[in-house]
Protein backbone atom coordinates (compact mmCIF):
# COMPACT_ATOMS: atom_id res chain seq x y z
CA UNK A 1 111.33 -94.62 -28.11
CA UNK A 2 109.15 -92.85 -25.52
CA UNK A 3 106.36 -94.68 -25.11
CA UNK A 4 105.15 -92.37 -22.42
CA UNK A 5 103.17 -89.73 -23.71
CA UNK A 6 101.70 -87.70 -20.48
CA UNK A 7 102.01 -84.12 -22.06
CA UNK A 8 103.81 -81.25 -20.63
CA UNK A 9 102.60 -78.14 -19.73
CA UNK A 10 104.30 -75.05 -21.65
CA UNK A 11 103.04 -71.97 -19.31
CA UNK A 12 102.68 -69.51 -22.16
CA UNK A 13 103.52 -66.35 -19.99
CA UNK A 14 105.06 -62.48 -21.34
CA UNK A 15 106.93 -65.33 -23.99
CA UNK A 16 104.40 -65.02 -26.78
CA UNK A 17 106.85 -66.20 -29.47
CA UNK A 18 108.33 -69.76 -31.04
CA UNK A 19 112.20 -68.24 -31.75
CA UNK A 20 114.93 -67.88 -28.86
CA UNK A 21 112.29 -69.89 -25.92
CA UNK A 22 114.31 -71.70 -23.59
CA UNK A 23 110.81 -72.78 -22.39
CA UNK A 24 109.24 -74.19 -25.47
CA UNK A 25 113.00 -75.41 -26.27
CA UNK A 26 112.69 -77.69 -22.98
CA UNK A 27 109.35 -78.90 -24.13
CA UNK A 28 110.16 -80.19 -27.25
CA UNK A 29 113.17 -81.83 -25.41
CA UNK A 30 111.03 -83.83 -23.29
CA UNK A 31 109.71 -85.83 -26.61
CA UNK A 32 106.57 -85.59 -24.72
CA UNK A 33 103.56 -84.02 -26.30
CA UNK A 34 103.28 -80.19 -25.65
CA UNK A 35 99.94 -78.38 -23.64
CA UNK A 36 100.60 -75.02 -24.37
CA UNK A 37 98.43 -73.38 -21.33
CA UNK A 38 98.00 -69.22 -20.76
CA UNK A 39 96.69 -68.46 -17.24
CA UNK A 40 94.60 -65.55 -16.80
CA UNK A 41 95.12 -64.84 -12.67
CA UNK A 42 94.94 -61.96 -10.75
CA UNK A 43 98.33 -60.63 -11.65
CA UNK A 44 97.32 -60.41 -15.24
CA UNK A 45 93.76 -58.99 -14.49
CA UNK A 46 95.59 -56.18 -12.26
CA UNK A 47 97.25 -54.58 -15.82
CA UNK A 48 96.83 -51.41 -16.27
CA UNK A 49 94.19 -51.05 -19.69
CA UNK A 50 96.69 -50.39 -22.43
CA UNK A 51 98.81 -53.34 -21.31
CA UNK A 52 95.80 -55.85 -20.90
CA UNK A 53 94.48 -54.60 -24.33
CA UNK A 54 98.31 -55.03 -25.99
CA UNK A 55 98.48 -58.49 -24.03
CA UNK A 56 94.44 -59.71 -25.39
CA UNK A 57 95.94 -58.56 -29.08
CA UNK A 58 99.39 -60.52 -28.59
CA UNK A 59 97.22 -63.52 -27.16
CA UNK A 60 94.70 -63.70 -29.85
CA UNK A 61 97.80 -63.45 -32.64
CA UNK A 62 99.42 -66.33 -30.73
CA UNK A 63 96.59 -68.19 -30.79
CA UNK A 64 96.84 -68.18 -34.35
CA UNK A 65 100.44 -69.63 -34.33
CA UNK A 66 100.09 -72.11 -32.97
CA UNK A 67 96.78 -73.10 -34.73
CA UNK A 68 98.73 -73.49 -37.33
CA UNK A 69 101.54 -75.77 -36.21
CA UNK A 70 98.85 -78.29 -35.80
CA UNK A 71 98.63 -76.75 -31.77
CA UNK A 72 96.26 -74.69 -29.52
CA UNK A 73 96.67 -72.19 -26.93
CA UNK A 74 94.24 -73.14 -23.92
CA UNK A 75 93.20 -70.03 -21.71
CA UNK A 76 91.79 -70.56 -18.52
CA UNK A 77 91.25 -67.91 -15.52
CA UNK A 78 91.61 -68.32 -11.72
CA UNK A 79 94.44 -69.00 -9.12
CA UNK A 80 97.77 -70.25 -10.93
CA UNK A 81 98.22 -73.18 -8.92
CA UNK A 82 94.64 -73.74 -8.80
CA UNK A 83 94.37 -74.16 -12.51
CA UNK A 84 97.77 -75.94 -13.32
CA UNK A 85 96.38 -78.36 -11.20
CA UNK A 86 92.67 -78.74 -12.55
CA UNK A 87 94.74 -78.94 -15.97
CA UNK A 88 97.13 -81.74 -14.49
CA UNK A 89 94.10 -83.61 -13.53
CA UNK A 90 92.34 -83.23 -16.66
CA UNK A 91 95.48 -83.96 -19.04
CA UNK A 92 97.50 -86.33 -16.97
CA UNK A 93 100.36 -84.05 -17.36
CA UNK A 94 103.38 -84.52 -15.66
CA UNK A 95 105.79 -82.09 -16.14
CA UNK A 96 105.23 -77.71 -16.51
CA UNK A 97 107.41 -75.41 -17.59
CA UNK A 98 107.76 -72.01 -17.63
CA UNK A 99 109.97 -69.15 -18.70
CA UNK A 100 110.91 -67.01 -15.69
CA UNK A 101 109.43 -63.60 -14.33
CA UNK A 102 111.59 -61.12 -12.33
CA UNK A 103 109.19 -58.87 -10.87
CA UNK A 104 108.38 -59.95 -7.04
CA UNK A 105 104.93 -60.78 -6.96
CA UNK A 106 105.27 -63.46 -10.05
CA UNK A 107 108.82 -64.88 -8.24
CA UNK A 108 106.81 -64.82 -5.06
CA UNK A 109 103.60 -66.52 -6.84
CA UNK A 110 106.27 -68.92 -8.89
CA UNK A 111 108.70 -70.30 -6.27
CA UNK A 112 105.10 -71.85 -4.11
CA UNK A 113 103.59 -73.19 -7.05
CA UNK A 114 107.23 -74.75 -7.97
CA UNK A 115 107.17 -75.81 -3.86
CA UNK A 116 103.66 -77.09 -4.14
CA UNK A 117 103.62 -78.94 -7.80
CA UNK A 118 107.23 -80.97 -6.43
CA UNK A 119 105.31 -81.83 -3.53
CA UNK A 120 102.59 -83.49 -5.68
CA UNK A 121 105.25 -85.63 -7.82
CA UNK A 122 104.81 -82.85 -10.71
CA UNK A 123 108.08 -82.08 -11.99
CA UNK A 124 108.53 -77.96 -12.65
CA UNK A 125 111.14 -76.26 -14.82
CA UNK A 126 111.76 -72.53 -15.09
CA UNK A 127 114.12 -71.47 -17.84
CA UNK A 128 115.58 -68.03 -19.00
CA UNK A 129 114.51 -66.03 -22.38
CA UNK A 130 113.13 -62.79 -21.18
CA UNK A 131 116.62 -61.52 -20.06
CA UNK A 132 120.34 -61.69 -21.82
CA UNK A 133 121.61 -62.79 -18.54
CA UNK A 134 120.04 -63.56 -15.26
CA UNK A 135 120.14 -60.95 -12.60
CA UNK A 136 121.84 -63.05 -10.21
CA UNK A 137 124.87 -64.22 -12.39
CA UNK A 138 125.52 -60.50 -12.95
CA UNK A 139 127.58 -58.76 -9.67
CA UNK A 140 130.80 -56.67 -8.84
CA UNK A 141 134.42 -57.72 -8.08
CA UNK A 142 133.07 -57.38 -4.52
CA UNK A 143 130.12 -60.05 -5.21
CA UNK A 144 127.24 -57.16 -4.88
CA UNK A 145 124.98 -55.61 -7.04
CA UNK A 146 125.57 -52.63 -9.45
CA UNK A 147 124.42 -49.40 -9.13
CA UNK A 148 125.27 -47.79 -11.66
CA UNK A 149 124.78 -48.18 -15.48
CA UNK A 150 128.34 -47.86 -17.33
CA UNK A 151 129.88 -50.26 -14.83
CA UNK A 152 127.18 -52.64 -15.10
CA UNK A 153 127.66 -52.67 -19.34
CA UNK A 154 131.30 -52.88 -19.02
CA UNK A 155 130.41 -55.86 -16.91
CA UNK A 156 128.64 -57.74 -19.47
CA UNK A 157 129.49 -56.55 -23.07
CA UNK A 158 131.75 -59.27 -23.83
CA UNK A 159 130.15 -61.89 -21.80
CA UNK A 160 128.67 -64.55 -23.94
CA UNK A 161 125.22 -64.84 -24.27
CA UNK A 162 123.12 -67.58 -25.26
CA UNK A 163 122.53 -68.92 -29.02
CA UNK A 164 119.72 -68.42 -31.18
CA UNK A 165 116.75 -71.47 -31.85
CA UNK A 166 114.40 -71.33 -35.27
CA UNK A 167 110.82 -71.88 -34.77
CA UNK A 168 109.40 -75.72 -34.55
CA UNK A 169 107.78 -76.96 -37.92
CA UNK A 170 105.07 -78.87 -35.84
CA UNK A 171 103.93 -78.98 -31.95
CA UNK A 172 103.02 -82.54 -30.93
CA UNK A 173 99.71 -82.28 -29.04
CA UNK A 174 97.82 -84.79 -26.59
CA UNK A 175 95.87 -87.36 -27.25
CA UNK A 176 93.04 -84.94 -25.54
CA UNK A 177 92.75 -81.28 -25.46
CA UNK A 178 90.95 -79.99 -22.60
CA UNK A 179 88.92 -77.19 -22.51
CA UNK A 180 89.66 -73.56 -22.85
CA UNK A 181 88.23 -70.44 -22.22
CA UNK A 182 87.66 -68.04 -25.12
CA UNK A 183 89.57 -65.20 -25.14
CA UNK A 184 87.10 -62.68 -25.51
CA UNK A 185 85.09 -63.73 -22.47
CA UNK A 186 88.25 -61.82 -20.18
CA UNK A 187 87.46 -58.47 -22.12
CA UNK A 188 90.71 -57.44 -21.52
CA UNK A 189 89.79 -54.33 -24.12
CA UNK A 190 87.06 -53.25 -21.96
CA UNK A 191 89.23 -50.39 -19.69
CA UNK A 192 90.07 -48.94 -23.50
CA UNK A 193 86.56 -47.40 -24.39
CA UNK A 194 86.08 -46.15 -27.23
CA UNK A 195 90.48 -46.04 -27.66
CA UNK A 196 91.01 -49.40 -28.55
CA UNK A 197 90.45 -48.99 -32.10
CA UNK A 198 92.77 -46.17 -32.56
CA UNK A 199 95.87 -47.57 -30.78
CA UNK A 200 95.35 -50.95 -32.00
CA UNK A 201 96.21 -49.25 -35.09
CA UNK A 202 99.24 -48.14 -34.15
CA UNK A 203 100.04 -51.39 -32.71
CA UNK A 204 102.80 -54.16 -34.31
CA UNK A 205 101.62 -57.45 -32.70
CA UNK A 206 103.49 -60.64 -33.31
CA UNK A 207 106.59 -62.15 -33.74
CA UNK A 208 106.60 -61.89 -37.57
CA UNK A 209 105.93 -58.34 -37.61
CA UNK A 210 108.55 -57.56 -34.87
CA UNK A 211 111.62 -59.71 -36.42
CA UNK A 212 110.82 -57.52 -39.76
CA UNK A 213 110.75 -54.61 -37.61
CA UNK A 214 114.01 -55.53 -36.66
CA UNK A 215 115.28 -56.50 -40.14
CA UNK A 216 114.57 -52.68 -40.81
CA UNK A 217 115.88 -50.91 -38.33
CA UNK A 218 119.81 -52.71 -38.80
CA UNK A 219 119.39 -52.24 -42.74
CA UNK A 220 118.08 -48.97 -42.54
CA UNK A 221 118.19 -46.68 -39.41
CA UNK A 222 120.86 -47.98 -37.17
CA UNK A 223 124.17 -46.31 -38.82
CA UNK A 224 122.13 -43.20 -37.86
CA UNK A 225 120.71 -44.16 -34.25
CA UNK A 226 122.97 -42.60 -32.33
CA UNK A 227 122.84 -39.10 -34.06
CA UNK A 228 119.13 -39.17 -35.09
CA UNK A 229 117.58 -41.25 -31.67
CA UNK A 230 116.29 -38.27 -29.77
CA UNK A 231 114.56 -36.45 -32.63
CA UNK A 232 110.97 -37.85 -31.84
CA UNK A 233 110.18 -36.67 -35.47
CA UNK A 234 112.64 -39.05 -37.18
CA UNK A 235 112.12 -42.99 -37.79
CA UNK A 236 115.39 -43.73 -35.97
CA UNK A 237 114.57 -45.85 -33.10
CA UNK A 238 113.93 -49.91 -32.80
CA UNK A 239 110.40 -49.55 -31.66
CA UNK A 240 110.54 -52.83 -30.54
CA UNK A 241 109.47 -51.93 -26.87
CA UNK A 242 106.44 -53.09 -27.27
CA UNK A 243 107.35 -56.85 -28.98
CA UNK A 244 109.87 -56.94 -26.20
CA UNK A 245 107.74 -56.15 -23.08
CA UNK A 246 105.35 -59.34 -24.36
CA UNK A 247 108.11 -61.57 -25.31
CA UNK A 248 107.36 -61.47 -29.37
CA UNK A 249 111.18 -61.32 -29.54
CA UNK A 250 113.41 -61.86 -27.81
CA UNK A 251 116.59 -59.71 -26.40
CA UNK A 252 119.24 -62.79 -27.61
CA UNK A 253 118.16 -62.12 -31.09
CA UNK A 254 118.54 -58.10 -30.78
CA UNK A 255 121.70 -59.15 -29.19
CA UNK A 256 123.32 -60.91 -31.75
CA UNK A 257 121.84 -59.18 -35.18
CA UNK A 258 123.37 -56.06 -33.50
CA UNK A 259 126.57 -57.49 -32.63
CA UNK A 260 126.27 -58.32 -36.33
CA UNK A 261 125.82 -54.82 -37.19
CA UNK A 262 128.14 -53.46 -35.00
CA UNK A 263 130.90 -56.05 -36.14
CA UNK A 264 129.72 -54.79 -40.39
CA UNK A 265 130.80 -51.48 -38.90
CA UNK A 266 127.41 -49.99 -38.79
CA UNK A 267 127.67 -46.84 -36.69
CA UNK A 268 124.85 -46.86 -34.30
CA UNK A 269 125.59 -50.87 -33.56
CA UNK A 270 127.10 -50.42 -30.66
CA UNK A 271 124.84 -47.57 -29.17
CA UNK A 272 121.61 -49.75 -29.62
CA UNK A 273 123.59 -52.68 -27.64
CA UNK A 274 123.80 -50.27 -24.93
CA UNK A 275 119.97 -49.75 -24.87
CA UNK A 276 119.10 -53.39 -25.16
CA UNK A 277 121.56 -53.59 -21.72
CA UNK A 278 120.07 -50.80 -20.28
CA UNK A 279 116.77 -52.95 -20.11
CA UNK A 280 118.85 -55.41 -18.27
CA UNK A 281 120.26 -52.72 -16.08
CA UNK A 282 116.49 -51.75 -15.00
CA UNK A 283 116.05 -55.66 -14.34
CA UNK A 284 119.18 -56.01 -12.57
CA UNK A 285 117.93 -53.48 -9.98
CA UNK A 286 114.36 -54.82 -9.66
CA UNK A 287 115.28 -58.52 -8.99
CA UNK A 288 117.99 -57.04 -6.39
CA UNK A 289 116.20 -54.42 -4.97
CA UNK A 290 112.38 -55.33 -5.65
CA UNK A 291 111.05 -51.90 -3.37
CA UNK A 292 111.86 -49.80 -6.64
CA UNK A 293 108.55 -50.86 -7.87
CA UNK A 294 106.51 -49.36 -5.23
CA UNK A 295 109.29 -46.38 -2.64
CA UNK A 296 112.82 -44.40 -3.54
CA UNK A 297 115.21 -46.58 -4.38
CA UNK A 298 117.35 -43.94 -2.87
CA UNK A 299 116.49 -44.18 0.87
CA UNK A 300 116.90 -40.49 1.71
CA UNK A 301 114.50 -39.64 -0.71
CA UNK A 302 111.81 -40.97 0.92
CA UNK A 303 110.95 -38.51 3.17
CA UNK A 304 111.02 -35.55 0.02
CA UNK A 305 107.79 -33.49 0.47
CA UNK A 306 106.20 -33.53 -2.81
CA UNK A 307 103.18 -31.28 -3.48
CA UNK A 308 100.87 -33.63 -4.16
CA UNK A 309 98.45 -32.94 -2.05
CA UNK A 310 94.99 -30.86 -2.62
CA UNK A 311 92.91 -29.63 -5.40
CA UNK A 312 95.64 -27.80 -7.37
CA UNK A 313 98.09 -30.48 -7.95
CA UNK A 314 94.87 -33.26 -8.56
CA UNK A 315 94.53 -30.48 -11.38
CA UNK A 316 97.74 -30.04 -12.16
CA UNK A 317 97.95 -33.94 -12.58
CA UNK A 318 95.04 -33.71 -15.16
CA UNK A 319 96.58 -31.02 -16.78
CA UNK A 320 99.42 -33.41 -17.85
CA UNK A 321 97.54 -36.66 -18.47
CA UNK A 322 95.29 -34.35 -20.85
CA UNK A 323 98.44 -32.72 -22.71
CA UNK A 324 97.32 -29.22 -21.91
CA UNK A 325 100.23 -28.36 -19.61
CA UNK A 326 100.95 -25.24 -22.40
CA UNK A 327 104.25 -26.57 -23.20
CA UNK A 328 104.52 -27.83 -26.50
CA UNK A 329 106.72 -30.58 -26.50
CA UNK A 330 104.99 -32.12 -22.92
CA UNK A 331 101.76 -31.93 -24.60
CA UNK A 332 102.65 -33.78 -27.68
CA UNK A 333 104.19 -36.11 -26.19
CA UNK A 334 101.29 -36.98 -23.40
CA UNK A 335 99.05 -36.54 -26.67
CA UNK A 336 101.32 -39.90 -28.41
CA UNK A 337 100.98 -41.58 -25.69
CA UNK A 338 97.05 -41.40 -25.30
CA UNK A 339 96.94 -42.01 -28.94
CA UNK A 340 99.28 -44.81 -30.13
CA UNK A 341 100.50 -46.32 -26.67
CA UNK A 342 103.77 -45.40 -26.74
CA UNK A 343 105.74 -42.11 -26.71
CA UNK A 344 109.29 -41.55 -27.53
CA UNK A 345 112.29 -41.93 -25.34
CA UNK A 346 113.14 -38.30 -25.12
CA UNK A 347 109.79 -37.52 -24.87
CA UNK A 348 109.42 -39.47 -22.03
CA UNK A 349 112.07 -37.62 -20.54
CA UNK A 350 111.06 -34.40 -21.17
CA UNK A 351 107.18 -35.49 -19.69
CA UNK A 352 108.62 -37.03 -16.56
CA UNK A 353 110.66 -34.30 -15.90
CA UNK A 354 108.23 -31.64 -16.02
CA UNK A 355 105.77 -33.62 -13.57
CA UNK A 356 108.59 -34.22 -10.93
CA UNK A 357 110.43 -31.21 -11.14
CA UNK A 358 108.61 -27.87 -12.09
CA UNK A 359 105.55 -29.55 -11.00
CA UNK A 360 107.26 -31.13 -8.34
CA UNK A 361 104.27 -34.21 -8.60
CA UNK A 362 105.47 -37.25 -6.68
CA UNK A 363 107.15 -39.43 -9.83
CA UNK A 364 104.49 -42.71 -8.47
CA UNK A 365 101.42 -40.48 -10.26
CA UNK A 366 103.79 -40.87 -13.30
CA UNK A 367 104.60 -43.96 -13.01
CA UNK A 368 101.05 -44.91 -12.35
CA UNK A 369 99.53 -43.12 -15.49
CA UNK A 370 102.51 -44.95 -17.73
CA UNK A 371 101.35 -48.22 -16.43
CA UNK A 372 97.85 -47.50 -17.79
CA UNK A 373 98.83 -45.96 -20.86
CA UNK A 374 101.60 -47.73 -22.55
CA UNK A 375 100.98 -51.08 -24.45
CA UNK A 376 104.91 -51.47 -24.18
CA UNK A 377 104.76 -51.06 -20.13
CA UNK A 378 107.41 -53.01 -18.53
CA UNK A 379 107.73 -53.07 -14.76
CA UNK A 380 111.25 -52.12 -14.39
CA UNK A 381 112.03 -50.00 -16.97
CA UNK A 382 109.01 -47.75 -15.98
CA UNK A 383 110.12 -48.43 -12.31
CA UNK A 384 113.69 -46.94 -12.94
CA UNK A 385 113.10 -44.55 -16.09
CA UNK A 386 110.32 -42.55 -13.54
CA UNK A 387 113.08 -42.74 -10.53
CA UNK A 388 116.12 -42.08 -12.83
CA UNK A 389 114.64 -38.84 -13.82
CA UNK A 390 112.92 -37.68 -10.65
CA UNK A 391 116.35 -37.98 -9.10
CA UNK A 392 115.82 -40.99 -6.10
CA UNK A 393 116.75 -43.90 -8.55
CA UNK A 394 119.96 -44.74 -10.19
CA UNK A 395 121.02 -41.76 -11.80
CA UNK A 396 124.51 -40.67 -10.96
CA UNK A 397 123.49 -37.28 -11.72
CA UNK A 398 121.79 -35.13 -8.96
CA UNK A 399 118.51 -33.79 -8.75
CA UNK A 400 119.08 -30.20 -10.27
CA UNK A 401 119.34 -31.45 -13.42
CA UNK A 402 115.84 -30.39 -14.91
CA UNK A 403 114.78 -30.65 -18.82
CA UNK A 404 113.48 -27.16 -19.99
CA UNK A 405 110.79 -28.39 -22.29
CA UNK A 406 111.18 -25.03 -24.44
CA UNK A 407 114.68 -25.52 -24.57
CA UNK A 408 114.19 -29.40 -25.29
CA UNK A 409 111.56 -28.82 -28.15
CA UNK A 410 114.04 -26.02 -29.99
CA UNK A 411 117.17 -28.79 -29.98
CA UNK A 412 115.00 -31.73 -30.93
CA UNK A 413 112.44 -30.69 -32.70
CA UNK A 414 113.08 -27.34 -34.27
CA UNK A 415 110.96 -27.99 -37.47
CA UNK A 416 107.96 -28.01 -34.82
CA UNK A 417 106.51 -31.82 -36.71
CA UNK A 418 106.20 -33.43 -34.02
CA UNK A 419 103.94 -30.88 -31.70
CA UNK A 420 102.06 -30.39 -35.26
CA UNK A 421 101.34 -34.33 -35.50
CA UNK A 422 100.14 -34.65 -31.71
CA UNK A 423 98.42 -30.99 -31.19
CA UNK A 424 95.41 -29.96 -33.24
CA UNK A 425 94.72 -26.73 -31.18
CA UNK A 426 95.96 -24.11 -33.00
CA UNK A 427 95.83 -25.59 -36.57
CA UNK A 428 93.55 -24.17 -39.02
CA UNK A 429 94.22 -28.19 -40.69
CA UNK A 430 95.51 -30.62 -38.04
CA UNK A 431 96.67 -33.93 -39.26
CA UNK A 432 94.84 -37.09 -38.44
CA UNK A 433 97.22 -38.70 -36.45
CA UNK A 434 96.33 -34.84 -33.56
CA UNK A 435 92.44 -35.47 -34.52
CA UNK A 436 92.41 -38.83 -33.33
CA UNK A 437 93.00 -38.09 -29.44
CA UNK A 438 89.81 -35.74 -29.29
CA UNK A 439 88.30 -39.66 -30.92
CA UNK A 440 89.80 -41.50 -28.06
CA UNK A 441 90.13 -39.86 -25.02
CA UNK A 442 86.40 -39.90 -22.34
CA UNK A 443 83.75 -37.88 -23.89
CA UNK A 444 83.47 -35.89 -19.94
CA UNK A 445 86.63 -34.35 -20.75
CA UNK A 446 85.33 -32.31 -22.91
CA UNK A 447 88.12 -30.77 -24.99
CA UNK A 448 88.29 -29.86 -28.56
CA UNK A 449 90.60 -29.35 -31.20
CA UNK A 450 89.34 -26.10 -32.25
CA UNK A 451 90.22 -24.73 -28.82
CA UNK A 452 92.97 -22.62 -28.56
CA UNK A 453 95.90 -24.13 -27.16
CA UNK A 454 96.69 -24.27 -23.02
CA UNK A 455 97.94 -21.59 -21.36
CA UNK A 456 101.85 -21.98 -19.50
CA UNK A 457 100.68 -24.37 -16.08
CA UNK A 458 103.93 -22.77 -15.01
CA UNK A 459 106.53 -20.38 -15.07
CA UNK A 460 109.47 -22.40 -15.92
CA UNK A 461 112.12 -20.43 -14.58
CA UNK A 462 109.90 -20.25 -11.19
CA UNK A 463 108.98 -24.06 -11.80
CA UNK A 464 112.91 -24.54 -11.85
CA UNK A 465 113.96 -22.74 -8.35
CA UNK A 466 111.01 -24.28 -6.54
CA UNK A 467 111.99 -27.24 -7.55
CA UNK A 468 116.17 -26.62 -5.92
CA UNK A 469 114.86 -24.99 -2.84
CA UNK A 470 112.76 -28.33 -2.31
CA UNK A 471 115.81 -30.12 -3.10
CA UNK A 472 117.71 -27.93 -1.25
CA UNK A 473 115.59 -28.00 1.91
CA UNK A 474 114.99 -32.04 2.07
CA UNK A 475 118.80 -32.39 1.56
CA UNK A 476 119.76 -29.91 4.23
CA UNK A 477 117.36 -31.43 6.68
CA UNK A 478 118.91 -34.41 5.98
């Protein structure tokens, strides 16, 4: 019997769930009792506002979690290291553990605190759970990285991957909490205005929500994913980005219940295993080349000449965050995002496209405007989703392929219900779900749904051969 009872620290990082968490898993093991401790540094401050926000709501519901298994979640702000060790002092813990980051400023900020904490006699432990396998167990025959998607899911589709856990009955706390910060004080809604109230609303926080979420889509959508997933008008899709970017489930669990599926001979079973690896694929290329975050992951692109400069593509940019490019499937689509947080894969697509090609915007503006916008952001997959379709990332497809919106909007959604739930100009009765961007979105805009709709930002046909000659230019001067 442990007699022993210095607690350990459980870093409560993007892990904000009690199923499948190597991390709290390790905790329990130590039979010591458990500090679960969320750090509010500069990393987190840095989110963009719909992130923060989606993190402050997934925070708050995790709070309540653990309340109830007899446990608390104690927030404190500063310098990692700085307040793992004021919470060492004040505890007399002796052992923290975390579940690991990829992304390089957290391995960077992770590996000295690990350095520093061993140095002090603290014993550290980082464990798996965000990822089905980690990026460095992952390689080609020739012991490098992959490059490419299909080779990289051949790779790992039979591989095993680790079991599932069931949540703890009971946490065993200290003797002595310490203090915590409350939550509200970081006023990580603050960057919303006045749109926190509607996209909170289209928001499914917590692990609860998220595993029924995911009970639903394998009983009722996934023998039609593949056929029905890039119809943005049709409830075919997971939508369990946003669960997964802050670790309310966890990609082992998606794993299996697929494999499940797939194995009952539901159709779209193997199809949504593929998506759950391409996540993996986008983290695969992040831990092993970290400079897709911020450059071309394609060298030679690096030197394309984007128009990005001047007065007419700063309002060309605006134009697109607003919705009011006068394409009708863009402008929905940038309209769901500003409104719920999210927007739909082939949406995304189609929005990306539109910026990098026949605007010919450098894809970072993108990128940037995602990682303010989207409570599901995740650093690599809006790394590599921006760079796959811009044409420098991984795409083994060349840069002249470019989505005609028009064309895009009459295969996928011919009805026209999706532009009529995101555009109210136009409609002599717009839904609710178009009204509430003109109730979100800064009063200095000053648009209106009674306007009439945007005029065309651009010919798309002479959008389309600007786009190759620029292509065609960079690649002949070489």
């Amino acid at each position: 019997m442990m007699t022993d009872k210095r607690p350990v620290i459980w870093w409560v990082r993007r892990d904000l769930r009690l199923r499948d968490n190597p991390a709290l898993q390790a905790a329990l093991a130590s039979g010591r009792p458990i500090l679960p401790l969320y750090i509010y540094d500069e990393q987190e401050h840095s989110l963009g506002a719909a992130p923060k926000f989606r993190l402050g709501l997934g925070l708050a519901h995790f709070s309540d979690t653990l309340a109830a298994l007899g446990s608390r979640l104690i927030l404190r702000r500063g310098a990692a290291l700085d307040v793992l060790t004021e919470v060492i002092r004040q505890s007399g813990a002796c052992e923290v553990i975390w579940s690991r980051l990829y992304d390089p400023a957290a391995t960077a900020r992770d590996a000295a605190i690990k350095k520093q904490l061993k140095a002090a006699d603290i014993s550290v432990k980082s464990t798996g759970g965000r990822l089905l396998f980690e990026p460095w167990t992952v390689a080609t025959k020739a012991g490098g990285m992959f490059k490419v998607y299909t080779p990289f899911w051949k790779a790992v589709r039979d591989r095993e991957v680790a079991g599932l856990t069931e949540a703890p009955a009971r946490l065993p706390p200290p003797a002595e909490w310490p203090a915590s910060d409350a939550l509200a004080d970081y006023h990580m809604s603050a960057a919303m205005g006045r749109g926190a109230e509607i996209v909170a609303s289209h928001c499914r926080v917590g692990e609860a929500r998220a595993l029924q979420q995911l009970d639903l889509f394998l009983d009722e959508r996934v023998m039609t994913y593949q056929a029905d997933r890039d119809f943005p008008a049709r409830p075919a899709t997971s939508e369990l980005s946003e669960n997964l970017a802050w670790g309310e489930i966890s990609p082992h669990r998606m794993w299996h219940l697929g494999q499940r599926a797939r194995v009952e001979g539901k159709q779209g079973g193997e199809h949504f295993l593929k998506e759950v690896v391409w996540r993996e694929f986008a983290y695969h290329l992040m831990f092993h080349t970290p400079g897709i975050l911020s450059r071309s992951w394609r060298p030679e692109w690096e030197g394309f000449e984007w128009r990005s400069a001047g007065q007419e593509a700063e309002d060309r940019l605006l134009r697109w965050q607003q919705g009011r490019t006068g394409y009708e499937f863009v402008d929905a689509a940038m309209r769901e995002l500003y409104v719920t947080g999210k927007m739909h894969n082939r949406a995304r697509m189609i929005t990306a496209s539109f910026l990098t090609k026949h605007l010919l915007l450098h894809w970072k503006l993108g990128m940037e405007w995602f990682a303010d916008c989207l409570v599901d952001w995740d650093p690599a997959a809006n790394a590599m989703g921006w760079q796959w379709v811009a044409g420098c990332g991984p795409d083994a497809a060349p840069f002249f392929r470019i989505f005609n919106p028009d064309g895009q909007r009459d295969k996928f959604d011919r009805s026209g219900h999706y532009v009529r739930k995101w555009l109210a100009e136009g409609q002599s009765d717009p839904p609710q779900s178009a009204l509430d961007y003109f109730a979100a979105i800064p009063p200095d805009w000053g648009l209106s749904p009674t306007a009439p709709r945007a005029a065309a930002l651009i010919d798309l046909k002479a959008g389309r051969e600007r786009a190759l000659l620029a292509y065609q230019a960079h690649k002949a001067g070489g």
